[in-house]
N, C-alpha and C. Protein backbone atom coordinates (compact mmCIF):
# COMPACT_ATOMS: atom_id res chain seq x y z
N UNK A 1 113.71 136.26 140.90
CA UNK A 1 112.98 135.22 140.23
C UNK A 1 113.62 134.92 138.87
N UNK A 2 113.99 136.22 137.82
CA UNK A 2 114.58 135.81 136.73
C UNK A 2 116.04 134.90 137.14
N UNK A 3 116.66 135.09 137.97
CA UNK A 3 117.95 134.18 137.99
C UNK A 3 117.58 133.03 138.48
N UNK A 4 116.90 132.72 139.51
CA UNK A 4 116.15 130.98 139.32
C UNK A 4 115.73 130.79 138.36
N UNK A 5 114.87 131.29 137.19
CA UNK A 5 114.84 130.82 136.22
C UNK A 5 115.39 130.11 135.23
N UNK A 6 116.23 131.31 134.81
CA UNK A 6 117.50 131.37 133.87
C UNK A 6 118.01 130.02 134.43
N UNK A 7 118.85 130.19 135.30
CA UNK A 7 119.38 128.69 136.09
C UNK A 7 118.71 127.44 136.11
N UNK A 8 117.44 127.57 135.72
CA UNK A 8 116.75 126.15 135.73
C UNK A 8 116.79 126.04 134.25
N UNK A 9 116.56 127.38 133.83
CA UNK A 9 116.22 126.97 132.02
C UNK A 9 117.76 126.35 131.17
N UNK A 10 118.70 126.70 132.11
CA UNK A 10 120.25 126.21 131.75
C UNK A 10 120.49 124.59 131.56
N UNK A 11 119.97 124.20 132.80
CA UNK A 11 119.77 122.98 133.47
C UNK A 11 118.87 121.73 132.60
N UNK A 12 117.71 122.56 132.33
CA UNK A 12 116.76 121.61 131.59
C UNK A 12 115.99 121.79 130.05
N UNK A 13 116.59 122.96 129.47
CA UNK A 13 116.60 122.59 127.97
C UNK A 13 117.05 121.70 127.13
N UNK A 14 116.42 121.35 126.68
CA UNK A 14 116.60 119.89 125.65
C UNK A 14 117.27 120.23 124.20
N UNK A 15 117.53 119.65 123.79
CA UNK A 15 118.68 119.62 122.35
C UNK A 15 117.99 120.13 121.07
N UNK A 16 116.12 119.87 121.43
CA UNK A 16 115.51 120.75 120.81
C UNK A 16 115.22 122.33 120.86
N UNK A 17 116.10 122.66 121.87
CA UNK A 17 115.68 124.18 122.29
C UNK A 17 117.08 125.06 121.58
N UNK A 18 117.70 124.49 120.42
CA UNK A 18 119.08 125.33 120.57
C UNK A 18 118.85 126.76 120.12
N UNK A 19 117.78 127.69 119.71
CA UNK A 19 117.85 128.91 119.10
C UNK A 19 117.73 129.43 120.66
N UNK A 20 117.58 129.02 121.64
CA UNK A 20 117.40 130.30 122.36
C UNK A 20 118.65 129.35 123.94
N UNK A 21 119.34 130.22 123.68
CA UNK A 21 120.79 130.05 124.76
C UNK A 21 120.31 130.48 125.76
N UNK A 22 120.99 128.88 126.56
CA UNK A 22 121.01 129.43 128.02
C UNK A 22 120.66 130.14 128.96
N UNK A 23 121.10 131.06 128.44
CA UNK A 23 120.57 132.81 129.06
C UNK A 23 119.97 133.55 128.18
N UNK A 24 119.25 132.68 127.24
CA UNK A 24 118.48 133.42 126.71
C UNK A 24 116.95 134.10 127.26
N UNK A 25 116.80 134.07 128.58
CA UNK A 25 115.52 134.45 129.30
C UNK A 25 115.86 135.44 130.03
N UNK A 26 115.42 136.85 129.62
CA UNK A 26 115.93 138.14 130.07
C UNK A 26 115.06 138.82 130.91
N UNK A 27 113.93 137.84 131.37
CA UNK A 27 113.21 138.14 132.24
C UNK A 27 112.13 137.00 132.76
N UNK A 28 111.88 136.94 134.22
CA UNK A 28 111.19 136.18 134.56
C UNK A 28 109.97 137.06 135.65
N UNK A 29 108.91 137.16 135.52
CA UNK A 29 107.72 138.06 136.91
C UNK A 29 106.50 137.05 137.00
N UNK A 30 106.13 136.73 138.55
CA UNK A 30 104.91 136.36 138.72
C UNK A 30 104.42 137.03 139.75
N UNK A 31 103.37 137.05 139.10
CA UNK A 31 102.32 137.94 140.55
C UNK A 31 101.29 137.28 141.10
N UNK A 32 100.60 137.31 141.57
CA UNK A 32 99.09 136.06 141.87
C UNK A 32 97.96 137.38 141.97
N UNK A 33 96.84 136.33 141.30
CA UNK A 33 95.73 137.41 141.10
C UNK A 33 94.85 136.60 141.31
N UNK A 34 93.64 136.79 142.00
CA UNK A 34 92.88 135.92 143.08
C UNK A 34 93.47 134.44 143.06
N UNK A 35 94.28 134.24 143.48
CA UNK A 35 94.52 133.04 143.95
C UNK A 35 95.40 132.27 142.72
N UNK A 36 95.57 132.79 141.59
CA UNK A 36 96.53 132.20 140.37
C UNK A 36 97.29 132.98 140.00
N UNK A 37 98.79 132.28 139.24
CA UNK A 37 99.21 132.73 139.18
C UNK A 37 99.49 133.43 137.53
N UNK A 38 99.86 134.53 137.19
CA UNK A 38 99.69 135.06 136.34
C UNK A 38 101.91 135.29 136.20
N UNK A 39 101.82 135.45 134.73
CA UNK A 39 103.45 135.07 135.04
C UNK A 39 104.07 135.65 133.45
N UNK A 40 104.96 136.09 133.05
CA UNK A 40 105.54 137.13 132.02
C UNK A 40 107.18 136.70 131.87
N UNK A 41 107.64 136.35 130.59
CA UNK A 41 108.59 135.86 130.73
C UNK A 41 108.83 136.22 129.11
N UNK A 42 110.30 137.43 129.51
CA UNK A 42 111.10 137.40 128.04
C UNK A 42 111.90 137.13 127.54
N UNK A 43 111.99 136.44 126.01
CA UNK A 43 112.99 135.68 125.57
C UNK A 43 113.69 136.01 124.62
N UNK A 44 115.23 135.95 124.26
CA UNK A 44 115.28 136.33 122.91
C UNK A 44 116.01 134.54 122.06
N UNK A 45 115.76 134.91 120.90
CA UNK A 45 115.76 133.78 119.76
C UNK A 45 116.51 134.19 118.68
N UNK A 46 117.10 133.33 117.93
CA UNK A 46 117.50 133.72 116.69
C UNK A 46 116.38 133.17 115.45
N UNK A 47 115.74 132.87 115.72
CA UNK A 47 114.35 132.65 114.58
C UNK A 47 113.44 133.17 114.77
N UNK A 48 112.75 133.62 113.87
CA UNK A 48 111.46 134.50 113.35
C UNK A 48 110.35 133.70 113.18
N UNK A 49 108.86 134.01 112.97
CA UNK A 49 107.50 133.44 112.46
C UNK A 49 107.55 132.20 113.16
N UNK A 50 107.45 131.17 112.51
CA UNK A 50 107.07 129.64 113.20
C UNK A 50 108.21 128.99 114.20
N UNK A 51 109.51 129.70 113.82
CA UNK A 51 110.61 129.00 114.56
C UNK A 51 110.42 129.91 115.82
N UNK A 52 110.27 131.15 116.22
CA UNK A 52 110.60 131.66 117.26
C UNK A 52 109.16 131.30 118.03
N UNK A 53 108.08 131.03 117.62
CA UNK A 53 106.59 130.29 118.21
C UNK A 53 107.12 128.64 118.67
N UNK A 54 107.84 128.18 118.10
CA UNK A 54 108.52 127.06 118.66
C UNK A 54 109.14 126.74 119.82
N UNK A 55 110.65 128.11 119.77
CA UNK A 55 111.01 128.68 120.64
C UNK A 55 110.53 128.64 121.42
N UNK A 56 108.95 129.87 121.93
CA UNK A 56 108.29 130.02 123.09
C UNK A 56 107.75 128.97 123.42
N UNK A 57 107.34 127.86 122.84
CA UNK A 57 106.60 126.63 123.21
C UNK A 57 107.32 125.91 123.77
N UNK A 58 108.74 126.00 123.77
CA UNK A 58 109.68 125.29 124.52
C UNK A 58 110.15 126.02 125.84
N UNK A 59 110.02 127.25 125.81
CA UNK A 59 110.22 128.10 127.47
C UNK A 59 109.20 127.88 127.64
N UNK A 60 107.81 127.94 127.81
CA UNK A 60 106.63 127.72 128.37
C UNK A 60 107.22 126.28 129.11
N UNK A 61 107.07 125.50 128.13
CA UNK A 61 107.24 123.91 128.63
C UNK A 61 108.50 123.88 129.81
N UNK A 62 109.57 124.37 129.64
CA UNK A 62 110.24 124.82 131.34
C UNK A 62 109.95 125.28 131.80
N UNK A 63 108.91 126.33 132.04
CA UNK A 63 109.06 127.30 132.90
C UNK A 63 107.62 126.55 133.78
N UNK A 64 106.83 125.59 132.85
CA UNK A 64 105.97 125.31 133.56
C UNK A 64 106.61 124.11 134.33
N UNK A 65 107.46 123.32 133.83
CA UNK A 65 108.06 122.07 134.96
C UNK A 65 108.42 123.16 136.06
N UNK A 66 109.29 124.21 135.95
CA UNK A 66 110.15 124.55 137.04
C UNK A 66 108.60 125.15 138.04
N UNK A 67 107.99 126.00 137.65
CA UNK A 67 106.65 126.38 138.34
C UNK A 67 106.23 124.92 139.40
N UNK A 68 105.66 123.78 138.65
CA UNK A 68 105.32 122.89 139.35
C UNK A 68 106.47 122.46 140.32
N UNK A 69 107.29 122.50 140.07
CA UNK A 69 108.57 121.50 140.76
C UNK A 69 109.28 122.34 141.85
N UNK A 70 108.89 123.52 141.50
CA UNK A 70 109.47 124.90 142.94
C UNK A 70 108.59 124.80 143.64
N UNK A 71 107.30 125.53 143.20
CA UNK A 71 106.07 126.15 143.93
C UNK A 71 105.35 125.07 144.09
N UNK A 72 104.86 124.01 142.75
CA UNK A 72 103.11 123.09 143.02
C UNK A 72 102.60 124.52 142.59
N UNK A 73 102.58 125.62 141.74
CA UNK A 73 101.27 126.07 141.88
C UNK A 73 100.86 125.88 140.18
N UNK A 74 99.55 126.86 139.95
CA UNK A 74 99.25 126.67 138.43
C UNK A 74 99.14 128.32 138.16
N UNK A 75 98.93 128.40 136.85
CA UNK A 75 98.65 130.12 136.17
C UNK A 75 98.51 129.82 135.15
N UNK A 76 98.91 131.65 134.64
CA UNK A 76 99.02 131.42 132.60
C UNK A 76 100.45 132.91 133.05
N UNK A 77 101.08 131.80 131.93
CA UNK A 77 102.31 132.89 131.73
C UNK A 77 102.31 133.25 129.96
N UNK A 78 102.58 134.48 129.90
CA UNK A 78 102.61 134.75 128.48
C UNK A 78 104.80 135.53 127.92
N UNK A 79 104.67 134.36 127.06
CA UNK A 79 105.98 134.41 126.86
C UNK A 79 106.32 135.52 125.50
N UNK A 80 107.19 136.32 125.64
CA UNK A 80 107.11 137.37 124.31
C UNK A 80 108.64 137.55 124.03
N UNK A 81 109.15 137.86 123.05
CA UNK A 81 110.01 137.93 122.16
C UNK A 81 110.75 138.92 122.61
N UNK A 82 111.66 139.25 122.44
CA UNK A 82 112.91 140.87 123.23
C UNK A 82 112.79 141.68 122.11
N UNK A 83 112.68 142.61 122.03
CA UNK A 83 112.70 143.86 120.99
C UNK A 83 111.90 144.99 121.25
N UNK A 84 111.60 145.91 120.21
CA UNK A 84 111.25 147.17 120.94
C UNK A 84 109.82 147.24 119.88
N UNK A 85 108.79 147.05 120.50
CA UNK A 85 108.44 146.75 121.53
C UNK A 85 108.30 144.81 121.45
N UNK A 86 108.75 144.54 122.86
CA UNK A 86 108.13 143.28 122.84
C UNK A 86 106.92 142.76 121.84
N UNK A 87 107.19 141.63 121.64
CA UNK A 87 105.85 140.41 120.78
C UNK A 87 105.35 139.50 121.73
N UNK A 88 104.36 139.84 121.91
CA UNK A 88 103.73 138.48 122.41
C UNK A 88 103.71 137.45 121.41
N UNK A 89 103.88 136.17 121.56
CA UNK A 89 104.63 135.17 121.08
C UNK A 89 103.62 133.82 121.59
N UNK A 90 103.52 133.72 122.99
CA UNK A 90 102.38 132.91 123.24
C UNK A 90 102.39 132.79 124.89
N UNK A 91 101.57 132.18 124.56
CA UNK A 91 100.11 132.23 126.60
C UNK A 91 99.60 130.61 126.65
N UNK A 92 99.86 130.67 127.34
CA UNK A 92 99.53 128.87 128.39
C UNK A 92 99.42 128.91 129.46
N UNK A 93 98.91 128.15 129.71
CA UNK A 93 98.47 128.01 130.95
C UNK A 93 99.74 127.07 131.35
N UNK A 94 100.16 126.76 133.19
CA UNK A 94 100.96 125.78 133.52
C UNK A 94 99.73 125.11 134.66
């Protein structure tokens, strides 16, 4: 699942997304839990505080086209930051 990702997130980041490269998505998991999907996705960034919350607002926003445009389905994926330990960073729904 993370390499369909990655590969879509290559494909369809916008010129606003430049802190987080390409391959910047070092992980992609969905599981379904009664019937939705629930979904975890880590990123790394070169900006901190408001820029790296930006960041995640912009992988959310792919990851939810690619969700609809693979599957049709809906969830909440919560997107978090790479480091030790991970940051949760932010949660949306697609």
């Amino acid at each position: 699942m993370t390499a369909d990702f990655v590969a879509y997130y290559a494909e369809h980041r916008t010129p606003s997304d430049p802190d987080v490269s390409a391959n910047g998505t070092a992980e992609a998991r969905v599981r379904k839990v009664r019937g939705a999907g629930v979904a975890e996705v880590s990123f790394t960034s070169r900006q901190v505080g408001k820029g790296r919350a930006e960041d995640a607002r912009g992988v959310v926003r792919v990851f939810a086209a690619w969700r609809h445009e693979v599957y049709g389905d809906t969830g909440t994926v919560t997107v978090r930051a790479g480091g030790s330990p991970p940051t949760t960073v932010v949660t949306a729904s697609w």
